[in-house]
Protein backbone atom coordinates (compact mmCIF):
# COMPACT_ATOMS: atom_id res chain seq x y z
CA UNK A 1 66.29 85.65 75.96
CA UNK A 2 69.24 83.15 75.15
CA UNK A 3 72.42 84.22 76.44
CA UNK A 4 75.32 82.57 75.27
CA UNK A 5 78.60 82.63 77.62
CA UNK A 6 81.39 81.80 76.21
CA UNK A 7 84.07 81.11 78.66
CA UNK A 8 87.69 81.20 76.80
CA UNK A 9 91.31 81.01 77.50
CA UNK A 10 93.24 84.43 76.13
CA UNK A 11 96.70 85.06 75.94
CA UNK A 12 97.93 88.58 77.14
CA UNK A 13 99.06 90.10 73.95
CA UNK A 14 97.71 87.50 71.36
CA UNK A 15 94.92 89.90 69.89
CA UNK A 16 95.01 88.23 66.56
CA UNK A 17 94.37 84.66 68.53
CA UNK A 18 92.04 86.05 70.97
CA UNK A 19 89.85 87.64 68.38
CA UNK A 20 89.78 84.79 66.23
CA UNK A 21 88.60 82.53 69.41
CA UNK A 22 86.02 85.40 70.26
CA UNK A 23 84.98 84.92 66.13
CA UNK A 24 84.37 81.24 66.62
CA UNK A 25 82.53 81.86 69.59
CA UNK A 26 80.10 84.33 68.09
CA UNK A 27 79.58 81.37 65.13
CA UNK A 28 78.67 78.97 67.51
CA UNK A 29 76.39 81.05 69.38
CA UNK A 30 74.61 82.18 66.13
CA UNK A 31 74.58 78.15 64.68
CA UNK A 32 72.89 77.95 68.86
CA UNK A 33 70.41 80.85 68.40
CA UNK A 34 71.44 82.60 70.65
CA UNK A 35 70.12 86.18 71.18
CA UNK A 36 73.37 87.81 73.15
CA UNK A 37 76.90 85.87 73.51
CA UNK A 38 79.06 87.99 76.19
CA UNK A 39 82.97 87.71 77.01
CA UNK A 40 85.03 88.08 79.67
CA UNK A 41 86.70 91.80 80.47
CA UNK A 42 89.77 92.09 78.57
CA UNK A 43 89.03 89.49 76.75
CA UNK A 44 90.48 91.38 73.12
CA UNK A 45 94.09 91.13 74.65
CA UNK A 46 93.92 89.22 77.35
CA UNK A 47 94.59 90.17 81.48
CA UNK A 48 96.71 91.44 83.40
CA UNK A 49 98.54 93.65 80.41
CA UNK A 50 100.14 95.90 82.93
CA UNK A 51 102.40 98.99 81.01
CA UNK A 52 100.76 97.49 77.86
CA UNK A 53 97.90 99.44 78.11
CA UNK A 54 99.60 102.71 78.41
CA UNK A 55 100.94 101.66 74.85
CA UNK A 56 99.00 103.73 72.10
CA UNK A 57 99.48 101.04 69.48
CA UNK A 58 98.29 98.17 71.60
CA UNK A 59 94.97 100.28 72.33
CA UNK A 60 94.28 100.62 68.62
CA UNK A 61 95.12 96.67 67.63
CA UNK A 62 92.51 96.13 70.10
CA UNK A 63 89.78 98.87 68.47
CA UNK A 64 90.98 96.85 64.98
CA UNK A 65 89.88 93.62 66.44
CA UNK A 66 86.63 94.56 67.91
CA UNK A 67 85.97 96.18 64.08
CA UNK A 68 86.68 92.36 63.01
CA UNK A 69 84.39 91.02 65.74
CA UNK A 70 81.73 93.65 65.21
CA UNK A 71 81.32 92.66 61.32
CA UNK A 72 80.64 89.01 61.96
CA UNK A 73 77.39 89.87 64.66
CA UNK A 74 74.77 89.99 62.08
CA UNK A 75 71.66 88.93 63.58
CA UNK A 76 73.42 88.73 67.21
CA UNK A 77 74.49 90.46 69.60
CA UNK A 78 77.70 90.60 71.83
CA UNK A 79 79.55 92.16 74.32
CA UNK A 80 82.88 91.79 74.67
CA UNK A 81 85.60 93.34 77.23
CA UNK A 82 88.47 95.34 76.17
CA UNK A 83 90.96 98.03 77.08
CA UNK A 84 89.68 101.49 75.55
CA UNK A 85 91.53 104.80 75.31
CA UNK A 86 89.84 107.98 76.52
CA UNK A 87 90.66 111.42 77.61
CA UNK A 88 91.25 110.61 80.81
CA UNK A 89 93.30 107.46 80.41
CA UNK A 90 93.02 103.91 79.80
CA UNK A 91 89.70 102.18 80.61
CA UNK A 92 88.62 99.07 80.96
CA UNK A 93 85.41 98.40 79.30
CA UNK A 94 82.88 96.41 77.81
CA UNK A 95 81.76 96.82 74.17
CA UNK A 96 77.78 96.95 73.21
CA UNK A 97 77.96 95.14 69.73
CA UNK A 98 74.42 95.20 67.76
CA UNK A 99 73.89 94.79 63.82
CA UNK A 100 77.68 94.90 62.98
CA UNK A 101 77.94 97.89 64.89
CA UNK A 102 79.40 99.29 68.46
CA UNK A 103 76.72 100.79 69.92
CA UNK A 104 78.44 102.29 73.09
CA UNK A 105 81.40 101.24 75.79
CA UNK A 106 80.68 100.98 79.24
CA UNK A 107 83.55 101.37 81.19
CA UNK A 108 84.24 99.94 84.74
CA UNK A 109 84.13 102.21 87.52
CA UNK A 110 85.48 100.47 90.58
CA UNK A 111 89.37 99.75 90.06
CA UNK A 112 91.04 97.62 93.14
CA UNK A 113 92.73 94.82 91.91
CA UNK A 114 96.84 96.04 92.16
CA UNK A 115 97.15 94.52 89.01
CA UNK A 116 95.05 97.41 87.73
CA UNK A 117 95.95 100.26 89.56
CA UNK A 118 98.31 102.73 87.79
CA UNK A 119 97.50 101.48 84.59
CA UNK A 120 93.34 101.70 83.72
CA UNK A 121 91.33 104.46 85.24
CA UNK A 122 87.84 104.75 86.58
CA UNK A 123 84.84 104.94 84.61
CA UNK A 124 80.98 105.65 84.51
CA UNK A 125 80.13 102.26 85.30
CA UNK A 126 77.04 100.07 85.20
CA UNK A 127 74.76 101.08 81.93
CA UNK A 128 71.46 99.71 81.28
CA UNK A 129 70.78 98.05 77.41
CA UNK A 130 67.82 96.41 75.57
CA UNK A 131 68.06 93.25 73.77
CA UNK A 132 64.96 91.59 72.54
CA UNK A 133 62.43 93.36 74.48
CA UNK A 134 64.54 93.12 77.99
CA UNK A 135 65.84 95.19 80.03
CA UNK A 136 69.83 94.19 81.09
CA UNK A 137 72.45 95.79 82.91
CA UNK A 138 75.75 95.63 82.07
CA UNK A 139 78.76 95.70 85.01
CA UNK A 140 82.62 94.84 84.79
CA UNK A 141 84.35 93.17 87.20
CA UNK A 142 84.72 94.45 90.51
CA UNK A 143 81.30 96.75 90.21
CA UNK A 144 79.62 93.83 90.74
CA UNK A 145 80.05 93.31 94.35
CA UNK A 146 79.13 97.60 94.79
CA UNK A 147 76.62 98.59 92.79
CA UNK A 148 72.95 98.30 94.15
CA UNK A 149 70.74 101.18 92.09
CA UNK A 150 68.67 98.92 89.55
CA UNK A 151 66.01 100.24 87.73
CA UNK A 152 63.11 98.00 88.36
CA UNK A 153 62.63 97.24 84.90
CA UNK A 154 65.19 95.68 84.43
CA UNK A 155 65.20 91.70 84.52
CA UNK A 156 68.66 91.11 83.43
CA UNK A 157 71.99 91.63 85.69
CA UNK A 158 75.42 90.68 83.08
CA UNK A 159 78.78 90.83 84.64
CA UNK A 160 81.97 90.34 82.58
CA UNK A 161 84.94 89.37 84.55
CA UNK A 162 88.59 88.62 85.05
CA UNK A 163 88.21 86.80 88.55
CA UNK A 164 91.65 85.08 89.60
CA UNK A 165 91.27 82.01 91.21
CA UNK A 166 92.16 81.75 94.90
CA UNK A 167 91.42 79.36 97.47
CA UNK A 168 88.16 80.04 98.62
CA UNK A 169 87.09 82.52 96.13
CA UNK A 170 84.39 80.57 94.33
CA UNK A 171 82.25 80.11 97.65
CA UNK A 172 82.50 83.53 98.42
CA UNK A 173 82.01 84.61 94.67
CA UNK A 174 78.71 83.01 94.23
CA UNK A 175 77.63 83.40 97.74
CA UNK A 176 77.46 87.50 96.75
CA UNK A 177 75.84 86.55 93.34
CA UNK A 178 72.88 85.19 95.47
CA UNK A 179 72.86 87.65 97.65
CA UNK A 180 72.47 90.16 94.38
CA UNK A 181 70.28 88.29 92.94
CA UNK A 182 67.95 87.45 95.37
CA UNK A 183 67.79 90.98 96.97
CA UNK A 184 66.98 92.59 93.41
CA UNK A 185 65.00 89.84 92.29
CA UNK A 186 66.70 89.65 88.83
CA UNK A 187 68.56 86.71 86.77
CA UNK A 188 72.76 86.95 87.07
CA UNK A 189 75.01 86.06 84.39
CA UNK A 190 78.51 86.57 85.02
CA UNK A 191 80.82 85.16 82.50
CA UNK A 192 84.67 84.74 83.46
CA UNK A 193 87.88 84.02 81.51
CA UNK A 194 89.95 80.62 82.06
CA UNK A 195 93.72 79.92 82.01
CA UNK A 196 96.98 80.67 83.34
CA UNK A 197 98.55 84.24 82.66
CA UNK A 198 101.99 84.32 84.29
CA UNK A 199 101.67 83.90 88.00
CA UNK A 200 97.76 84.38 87.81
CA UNK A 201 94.96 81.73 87.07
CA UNK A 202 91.62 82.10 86.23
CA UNK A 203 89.20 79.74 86.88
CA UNK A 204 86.59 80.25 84.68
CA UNK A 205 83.31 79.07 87.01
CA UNK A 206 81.26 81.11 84.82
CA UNK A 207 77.41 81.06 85.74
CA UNK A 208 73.64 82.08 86.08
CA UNK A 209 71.77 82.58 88.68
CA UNK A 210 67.78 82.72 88.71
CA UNK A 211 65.38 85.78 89.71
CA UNK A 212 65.07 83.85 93.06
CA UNK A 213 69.05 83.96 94.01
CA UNK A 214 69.54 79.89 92.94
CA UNK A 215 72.60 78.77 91.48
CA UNK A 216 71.06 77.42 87.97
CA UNK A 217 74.24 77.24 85.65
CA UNK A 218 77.88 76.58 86.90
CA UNK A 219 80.34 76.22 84.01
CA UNK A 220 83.99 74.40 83.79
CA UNK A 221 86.92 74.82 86.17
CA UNK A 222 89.62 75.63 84.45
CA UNK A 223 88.96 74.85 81.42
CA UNK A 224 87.08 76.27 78.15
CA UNK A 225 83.64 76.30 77.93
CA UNK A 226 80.18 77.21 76.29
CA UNK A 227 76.59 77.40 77.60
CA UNK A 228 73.56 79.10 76.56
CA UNK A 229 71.40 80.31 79.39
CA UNK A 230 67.96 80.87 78.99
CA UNK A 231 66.40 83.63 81.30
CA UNK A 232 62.74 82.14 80.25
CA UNK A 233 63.69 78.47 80.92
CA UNK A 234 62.67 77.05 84.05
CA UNK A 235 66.40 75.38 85.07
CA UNK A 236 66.74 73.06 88.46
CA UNK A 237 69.09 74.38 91.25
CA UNK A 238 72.44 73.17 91.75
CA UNK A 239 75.19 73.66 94.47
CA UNK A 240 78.39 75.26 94.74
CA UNK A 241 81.09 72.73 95.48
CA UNK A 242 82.38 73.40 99.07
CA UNK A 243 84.02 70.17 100.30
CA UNK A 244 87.41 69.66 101.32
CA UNK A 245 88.04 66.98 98.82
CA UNK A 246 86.43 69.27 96.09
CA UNK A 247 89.13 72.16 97.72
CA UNK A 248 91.94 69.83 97.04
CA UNK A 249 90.84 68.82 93.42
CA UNK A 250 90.31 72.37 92.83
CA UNK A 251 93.91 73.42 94.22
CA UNK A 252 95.45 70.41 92.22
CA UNK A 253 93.70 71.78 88.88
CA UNK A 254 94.86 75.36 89.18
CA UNK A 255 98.19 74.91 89.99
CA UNK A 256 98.29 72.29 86.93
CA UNK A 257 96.56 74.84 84.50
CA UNK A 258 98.82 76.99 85.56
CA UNK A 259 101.95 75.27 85.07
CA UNK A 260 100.51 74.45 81.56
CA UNK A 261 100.13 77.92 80.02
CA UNK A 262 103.01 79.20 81.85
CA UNK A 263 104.88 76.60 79.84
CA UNK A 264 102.96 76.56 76.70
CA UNK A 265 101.93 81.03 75.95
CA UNK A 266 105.40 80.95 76.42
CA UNK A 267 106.95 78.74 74.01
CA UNK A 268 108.25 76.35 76.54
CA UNK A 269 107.81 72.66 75.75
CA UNK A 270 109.91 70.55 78.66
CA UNK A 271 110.52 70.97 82.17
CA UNK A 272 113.46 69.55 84.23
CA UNK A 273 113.09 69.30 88.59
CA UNK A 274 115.76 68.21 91.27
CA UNK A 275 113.89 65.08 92.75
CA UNK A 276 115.05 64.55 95.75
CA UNK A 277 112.77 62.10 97.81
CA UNK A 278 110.65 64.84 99.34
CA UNK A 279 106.75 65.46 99.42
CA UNK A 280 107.58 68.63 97.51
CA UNK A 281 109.62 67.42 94.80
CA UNK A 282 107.17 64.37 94.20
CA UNK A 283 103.73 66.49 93.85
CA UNK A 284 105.51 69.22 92.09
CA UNK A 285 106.69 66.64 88.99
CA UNK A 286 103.10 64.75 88.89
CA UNK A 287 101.63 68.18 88.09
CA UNK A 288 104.84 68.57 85.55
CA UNK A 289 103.37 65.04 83.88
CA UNK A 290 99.83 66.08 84.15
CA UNK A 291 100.43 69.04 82.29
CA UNK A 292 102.64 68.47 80.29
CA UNK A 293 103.20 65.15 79.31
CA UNK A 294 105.72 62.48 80.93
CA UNK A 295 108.11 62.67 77.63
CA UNK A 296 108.51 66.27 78.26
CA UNK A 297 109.77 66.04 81.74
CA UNK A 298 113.42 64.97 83.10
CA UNK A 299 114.39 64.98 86.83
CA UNK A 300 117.94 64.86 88.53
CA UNK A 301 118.69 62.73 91.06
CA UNK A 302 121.41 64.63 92.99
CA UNK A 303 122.62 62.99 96.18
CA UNK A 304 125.46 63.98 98.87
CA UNK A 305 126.79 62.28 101.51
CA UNK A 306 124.50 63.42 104.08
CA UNK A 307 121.66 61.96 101.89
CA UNK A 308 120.23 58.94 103.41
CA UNK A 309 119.55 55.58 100.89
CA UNK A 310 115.94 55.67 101.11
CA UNK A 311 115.69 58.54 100.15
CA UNK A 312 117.40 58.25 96.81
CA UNK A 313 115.07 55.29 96.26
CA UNK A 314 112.12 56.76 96.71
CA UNK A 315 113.25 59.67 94.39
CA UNK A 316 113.86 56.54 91.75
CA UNK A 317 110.57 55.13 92.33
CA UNK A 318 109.13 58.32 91.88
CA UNK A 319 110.19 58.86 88.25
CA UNK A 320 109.56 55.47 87.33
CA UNK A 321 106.24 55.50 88.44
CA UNK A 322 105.72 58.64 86.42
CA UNK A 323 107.43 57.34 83.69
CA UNK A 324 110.30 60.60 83.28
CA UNK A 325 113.82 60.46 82.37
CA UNK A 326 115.94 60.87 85.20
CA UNK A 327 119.84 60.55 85.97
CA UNK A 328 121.56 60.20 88.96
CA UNK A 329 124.28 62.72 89.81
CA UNK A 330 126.13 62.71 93.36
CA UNK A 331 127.66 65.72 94.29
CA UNK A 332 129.61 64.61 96.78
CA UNK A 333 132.75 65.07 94.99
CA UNK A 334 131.83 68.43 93.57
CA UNK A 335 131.09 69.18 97.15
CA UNK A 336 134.08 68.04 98.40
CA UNK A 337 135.99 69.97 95.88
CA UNK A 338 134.56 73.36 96.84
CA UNK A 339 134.83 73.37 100.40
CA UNK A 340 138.46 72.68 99.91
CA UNK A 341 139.10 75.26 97.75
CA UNK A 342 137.79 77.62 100.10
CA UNK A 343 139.51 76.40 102.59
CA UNK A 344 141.84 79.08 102.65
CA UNK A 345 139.11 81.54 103.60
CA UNK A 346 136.97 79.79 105.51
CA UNK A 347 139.20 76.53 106.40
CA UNK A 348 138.83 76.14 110.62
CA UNK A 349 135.57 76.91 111.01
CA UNK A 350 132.61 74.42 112.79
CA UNK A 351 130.15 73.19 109.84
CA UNK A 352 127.32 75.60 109.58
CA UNK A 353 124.95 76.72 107.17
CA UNK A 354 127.52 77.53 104.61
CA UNK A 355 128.07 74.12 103.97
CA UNK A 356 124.43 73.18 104.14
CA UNK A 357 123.70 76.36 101.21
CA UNK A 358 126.63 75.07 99.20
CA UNK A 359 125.22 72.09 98.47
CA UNK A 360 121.92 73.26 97.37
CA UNK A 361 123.74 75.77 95.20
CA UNK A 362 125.66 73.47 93.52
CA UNK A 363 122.18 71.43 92.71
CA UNK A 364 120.65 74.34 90.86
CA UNK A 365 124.08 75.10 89.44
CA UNK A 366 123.36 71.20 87.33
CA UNK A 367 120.12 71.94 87.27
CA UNK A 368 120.26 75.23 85.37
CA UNK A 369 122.78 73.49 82.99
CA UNK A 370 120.38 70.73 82.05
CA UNK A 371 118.00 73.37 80.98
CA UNK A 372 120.77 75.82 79.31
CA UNK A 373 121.75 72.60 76.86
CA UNK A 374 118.68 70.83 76.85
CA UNK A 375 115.96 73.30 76.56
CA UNK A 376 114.19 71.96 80.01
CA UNK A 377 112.99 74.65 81.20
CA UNK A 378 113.58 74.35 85.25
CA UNK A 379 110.83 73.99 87.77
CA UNK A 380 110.86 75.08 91.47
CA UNK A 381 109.02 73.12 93.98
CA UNK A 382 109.18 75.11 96.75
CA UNK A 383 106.26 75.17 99.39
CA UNK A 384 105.01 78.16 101.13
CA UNK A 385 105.63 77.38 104.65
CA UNK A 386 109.54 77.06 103.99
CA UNK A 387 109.02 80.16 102.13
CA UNK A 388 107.31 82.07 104.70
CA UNK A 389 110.19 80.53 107.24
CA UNK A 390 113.18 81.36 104.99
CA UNK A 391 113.74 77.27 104.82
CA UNK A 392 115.56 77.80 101.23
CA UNK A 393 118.67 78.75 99.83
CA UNK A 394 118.97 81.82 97.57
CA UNK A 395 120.24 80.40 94.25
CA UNK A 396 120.05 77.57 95.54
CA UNK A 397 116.36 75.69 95.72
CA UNK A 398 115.01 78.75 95.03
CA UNK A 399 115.99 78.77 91.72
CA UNK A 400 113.69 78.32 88.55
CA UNK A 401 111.86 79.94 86.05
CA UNK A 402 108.39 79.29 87.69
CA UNK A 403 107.28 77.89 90.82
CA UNK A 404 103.73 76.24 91.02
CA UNK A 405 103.59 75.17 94.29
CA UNK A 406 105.36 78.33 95.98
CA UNK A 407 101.76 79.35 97.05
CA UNK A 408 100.65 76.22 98.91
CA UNK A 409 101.80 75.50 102.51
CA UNK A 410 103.29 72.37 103.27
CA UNK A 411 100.70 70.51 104.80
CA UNK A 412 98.72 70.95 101.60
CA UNK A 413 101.59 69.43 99.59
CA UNK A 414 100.43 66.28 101.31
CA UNK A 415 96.41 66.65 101.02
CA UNK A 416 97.88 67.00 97.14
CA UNK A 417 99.93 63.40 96.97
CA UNK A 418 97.01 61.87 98.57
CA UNK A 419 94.55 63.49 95.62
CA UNK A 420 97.32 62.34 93.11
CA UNK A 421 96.85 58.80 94.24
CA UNK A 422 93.51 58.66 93.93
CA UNK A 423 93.63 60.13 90.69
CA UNK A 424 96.76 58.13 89.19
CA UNK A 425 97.88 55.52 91.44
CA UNK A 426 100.19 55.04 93.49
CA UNK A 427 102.35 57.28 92.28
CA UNK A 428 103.58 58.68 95.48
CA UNK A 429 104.31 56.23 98.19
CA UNK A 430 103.37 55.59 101.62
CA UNK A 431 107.28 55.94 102.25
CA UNK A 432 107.58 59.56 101.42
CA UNK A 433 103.79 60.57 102.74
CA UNK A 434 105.00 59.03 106.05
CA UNK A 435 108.59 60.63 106.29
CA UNK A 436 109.60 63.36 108.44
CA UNK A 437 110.60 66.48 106.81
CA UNK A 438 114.11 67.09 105.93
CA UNK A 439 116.11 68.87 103.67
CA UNK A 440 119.01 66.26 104.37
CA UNK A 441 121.87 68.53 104.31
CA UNK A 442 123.85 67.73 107.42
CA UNK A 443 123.43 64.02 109.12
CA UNK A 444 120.56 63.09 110.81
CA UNK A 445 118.95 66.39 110.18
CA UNK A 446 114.99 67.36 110.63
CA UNK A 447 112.71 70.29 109.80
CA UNK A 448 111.37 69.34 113.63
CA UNK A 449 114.56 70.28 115.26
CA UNK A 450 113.69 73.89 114.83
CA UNK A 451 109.71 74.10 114.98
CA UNK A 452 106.93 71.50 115.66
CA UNK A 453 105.11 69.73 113.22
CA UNK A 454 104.43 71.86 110.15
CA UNK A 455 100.44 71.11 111.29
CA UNK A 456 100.90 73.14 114.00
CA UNK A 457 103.37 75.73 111.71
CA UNK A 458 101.22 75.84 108.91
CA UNK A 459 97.83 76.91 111.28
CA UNK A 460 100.02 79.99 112.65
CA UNK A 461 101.29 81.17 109.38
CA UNK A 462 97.64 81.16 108.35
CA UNK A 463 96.70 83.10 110.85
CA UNK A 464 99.56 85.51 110.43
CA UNK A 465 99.60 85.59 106.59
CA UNK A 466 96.03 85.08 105.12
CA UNK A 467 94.01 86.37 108.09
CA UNK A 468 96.97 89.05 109.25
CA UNK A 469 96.25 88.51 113.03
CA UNK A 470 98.54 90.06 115.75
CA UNK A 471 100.70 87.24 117.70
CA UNK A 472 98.54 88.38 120.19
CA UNK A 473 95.63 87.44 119.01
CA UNK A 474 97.13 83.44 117.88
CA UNK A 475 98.23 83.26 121.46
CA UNK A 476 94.89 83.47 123.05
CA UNK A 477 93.58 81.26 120.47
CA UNK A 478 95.65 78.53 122.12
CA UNK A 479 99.33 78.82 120.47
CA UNK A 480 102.79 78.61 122.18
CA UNK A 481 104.01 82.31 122.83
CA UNK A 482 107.95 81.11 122.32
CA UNK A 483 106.76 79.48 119.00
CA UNK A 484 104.80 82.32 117.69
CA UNK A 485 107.44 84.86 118.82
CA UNK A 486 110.03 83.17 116.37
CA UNK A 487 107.70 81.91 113.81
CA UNK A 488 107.03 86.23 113.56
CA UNK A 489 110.78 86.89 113.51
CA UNK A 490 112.13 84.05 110.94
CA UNK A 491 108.68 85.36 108.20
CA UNK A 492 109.92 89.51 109.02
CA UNK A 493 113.78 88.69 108.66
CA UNK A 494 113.31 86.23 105.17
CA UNK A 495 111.68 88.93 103.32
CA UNK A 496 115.29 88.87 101.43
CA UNK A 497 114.94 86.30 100.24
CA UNK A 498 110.79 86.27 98.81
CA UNK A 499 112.26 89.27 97.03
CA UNK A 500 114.14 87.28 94.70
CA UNK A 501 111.92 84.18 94.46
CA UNK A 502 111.09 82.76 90.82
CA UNK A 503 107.29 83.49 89.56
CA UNK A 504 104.77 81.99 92.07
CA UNK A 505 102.20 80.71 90.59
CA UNK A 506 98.94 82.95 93.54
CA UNK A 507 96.62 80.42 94.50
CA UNK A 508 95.86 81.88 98.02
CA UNK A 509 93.92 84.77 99.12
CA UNK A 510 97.23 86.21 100.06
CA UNK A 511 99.91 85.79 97.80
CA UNK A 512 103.56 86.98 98.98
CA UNK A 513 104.61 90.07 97.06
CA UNK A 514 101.10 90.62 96.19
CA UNK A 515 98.11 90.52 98.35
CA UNK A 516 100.97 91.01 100.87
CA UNK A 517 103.42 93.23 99.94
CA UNK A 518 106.21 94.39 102.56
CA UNK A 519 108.86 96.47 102.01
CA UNK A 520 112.09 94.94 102.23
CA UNK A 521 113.94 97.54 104.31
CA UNK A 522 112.22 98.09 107.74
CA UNK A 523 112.18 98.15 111.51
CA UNK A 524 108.42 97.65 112.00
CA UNK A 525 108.54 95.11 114.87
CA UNK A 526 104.82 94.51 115.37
């Protein structure tokens, strides 16, 4: 049996463009000869559609389209994912399409994605189908990694999905597709969407795996794509990428695909950034001009007096090695101005962080302006060390409409300019790779005069964050008690502050606000 998989990019509410991609699809498969073509879940209206599935009109556009899709499968089939509504609620679920016609739904059964919860409800799951004289199974998403009971007969094993990327995820995704695979002895085709959808990317990594558990067919990263898989066809192995410069590439891609359709599904054509001679500020506007062209991009140079001269040179160099406008706008006068005028309520006081916050406020305050009469849509390159730390200003360089690099710690920020070098030159210099931290708003200041190198930083907020060990616990494995103990207490008391970040685009296993959700208002001390 030929199986096409056709790996697409859908926008959440674009029915009429998602149906016409699934259309064009189902062509190509039948000019291929293909025997089934199968697309992602939710692929009709695109993922995650949150209170829009609870919307009765929305559910029937969707039924409309599959009608659409249904009448062009002559001589094919497909299955296709899409929101369904049934007695008991929405469900999501995967449409059976044979000779024009819908032969059945089956609906997913396992629902633990947050994104999900509250808005589809369980189904049935798994259902076995016949195409061409085989036996197949059909499971969405999340039933994949559960459900065990296979009738022997069957030789097939399809899984649609919506499978986020995250760092790590692909290993461990196709590590439990062998397992599957190799313990039932049948073939595995999953198929999974691409693209960005708000603060979620998918990664597509669609693939098929032999009777014998090997890794036959791995599709594009992050991009669209379309293979035909033949369960008869003897196909060589091949291996899952799992090196650390294939990590990095990976990371690099995502965020950039991300940035991309965050910009692009939602009208948004240019993007202004504060540069400001930073690590942070350089990676975040390469992956600006990677996505979305160097013409569309515009930085501000925005110096004070406590900013030293290299550093506004290397912001320079930055943007003429990437080939953006820029302009360069001190503030020291505009700083000046507003410390004196609030003199009279704060005048007599020792230099603190009030002074420190003003400054960054008044950055995003000519930021924001740029994009209010320019149509630059602002980007925040925030890290997600300093956000873990509470190393930002609110409304200050936390500000933006989208943030994606708020998800990546800071010593990542650097594996990333190193990539970007490789990949376009020197576009980041040895100058800013080699500089100590600092966000330069009092003289002579250092990220290191509070904690120790963000190496040693970054390892305990892992621990704390991704893997959600006890300080305890990172003690004994060889940590600084003092360091750990205030590490803890700067990530409980900045919780603020995450509340009111921009969109962050989730490329970890544990996303802030997500994966790890706290309440703001608490006295848990553990």
């Amino acid at each position: 049996m030929k199986i096409a998989i056709a790996q697409l990019n859908y926008t959440i509410g674009d029915i009429e463009g998602n149906t016409s991609k699934i259309i064009g699809a189902i062509n190509k498969a039948k000019e291929q000869h293909a025997d089934l073509v199968i697309f992602a879940e939710h692929a009709v209206c695109g993922t995650p559609a949150f209170d829009l599935l609870r919307k009765t009109t929305f559910l029937e556009l969707c039924e409309d389209a599959l009608v659409a899709i249904a009448s062009c499968c002559d001589n094919i089939a497909a299955i296709v994912g899409l929101p369904i509504l049934t007695h008991e609620g929405t469900v999501s679920a995967a449409a059976y399409i044979r000779n024009r016609k819908v032969m059945r739904y089956i609906g997913k059964k396992n629902i633990t994605a947050r994104r999900e919860m509250g808005f589809i409800v369980s189904s049935k799951g798994y259902e076995q189908i016949r195409i061409n004289g085989e036996n197949c199974v059909v499971i969405i998403g999340d039933d994949l990694s559960r459900e065990r009971d296979f009738d022997k007969s069957v030789s097939t094993i399809i899984s649609i999905n919506s499978r986020k990327y995250g760092k790590g995820n692909l290993t461990y995704r196709y590590e439990m597709m062998h397992n599957l695979a190799f313990v039932e002895g049948k073939n595995l085709v999953l198929v999974n969407q691409v693209g960005g959808s708000t603060d979620i990317v998918y990664d597509g990594s669609s693939g098929a795996l032999n009777n014998k558990g090997e890794l036959v067919l791995l599709m594009k990263h992050f991009k669209e794509d379309f293979q035909i898989f033949d369960t008869k066809a003897e196909n060589p192995p091949i291996l899952v990428p799992t090196s650390v410069e294939k990590h990095t590439q990976m990371l690099y891609e995502a965020a950039v695909c991300g940035l991309r359709d965050f910009y692009v599904k939602n009208g948004y054509k240019k993007a202004c950034i504060g540069l400001s001679g930073g690590i942070d500020s350089a990676v975040c506007a390469a992956m600006a001009v990677e996505a979305l062209g160097r013409e569309n991009v515009r930085a501000l140079l925005m110096p004070s007096q406590f900013s030293t001269d290299h550093s506004v040179e290397d912001a320079r160099e930055v943007a003429e090695k990437l080939g953006i406008e820029y302009n360069v706008i001190p503030i020291t006068e505009i700083y000046t101005s507003t410390v004196n005028t609030l003199k009279p309520v704060i005048g007599g006081r020792d230099f603190d962080s009030t002074e420190e916050n003003i400054q960054a406020r008044i950055r995003s305050v000519l930021l924001m302006a740029v994009q209010n009469k320019t149509d630059y849509v602002l980007l925040n390159s925030s890290n997600k060390s300093e956000n873990a730390l509470g190393f930002c200003t609110l409304y200050g360089d936390t500000c933006g409409a989208f943030s994606p690099t708020g998800d990546i710690y800071k010593s990542e920020m650097y594996d990333l300019a190193r990539y970007i070098n490789r990949l376009h030159g020197d576009v980041i210099s040895d100058k800013i790779l080699d500089k100590e931290p600092s966000s330069e708003l009092h003289p002579g200041q250092k990220d290191s005069d509070i904690l120790p190198p963000y190496e040693v930083v970054d390892a305990i907020l892992y621990r704390m964050i991704e893997e959600g060990q006890h300080r305890e616990e990172i003690v004994n494995a060889g940590f600084d008690s003092e360091v750990v103990e205030k590490i803890h207490t700067m990530i409980m008391r900045n919780e603020k502050k995450r509340f009111q970040f921009p969109p962050v685009l989730r490329l970890s296993a544990c996303s802030f606000g997500h994966e790890r959700l706290m309440p703001l208002t608490n006295k848990y001390g553990d």
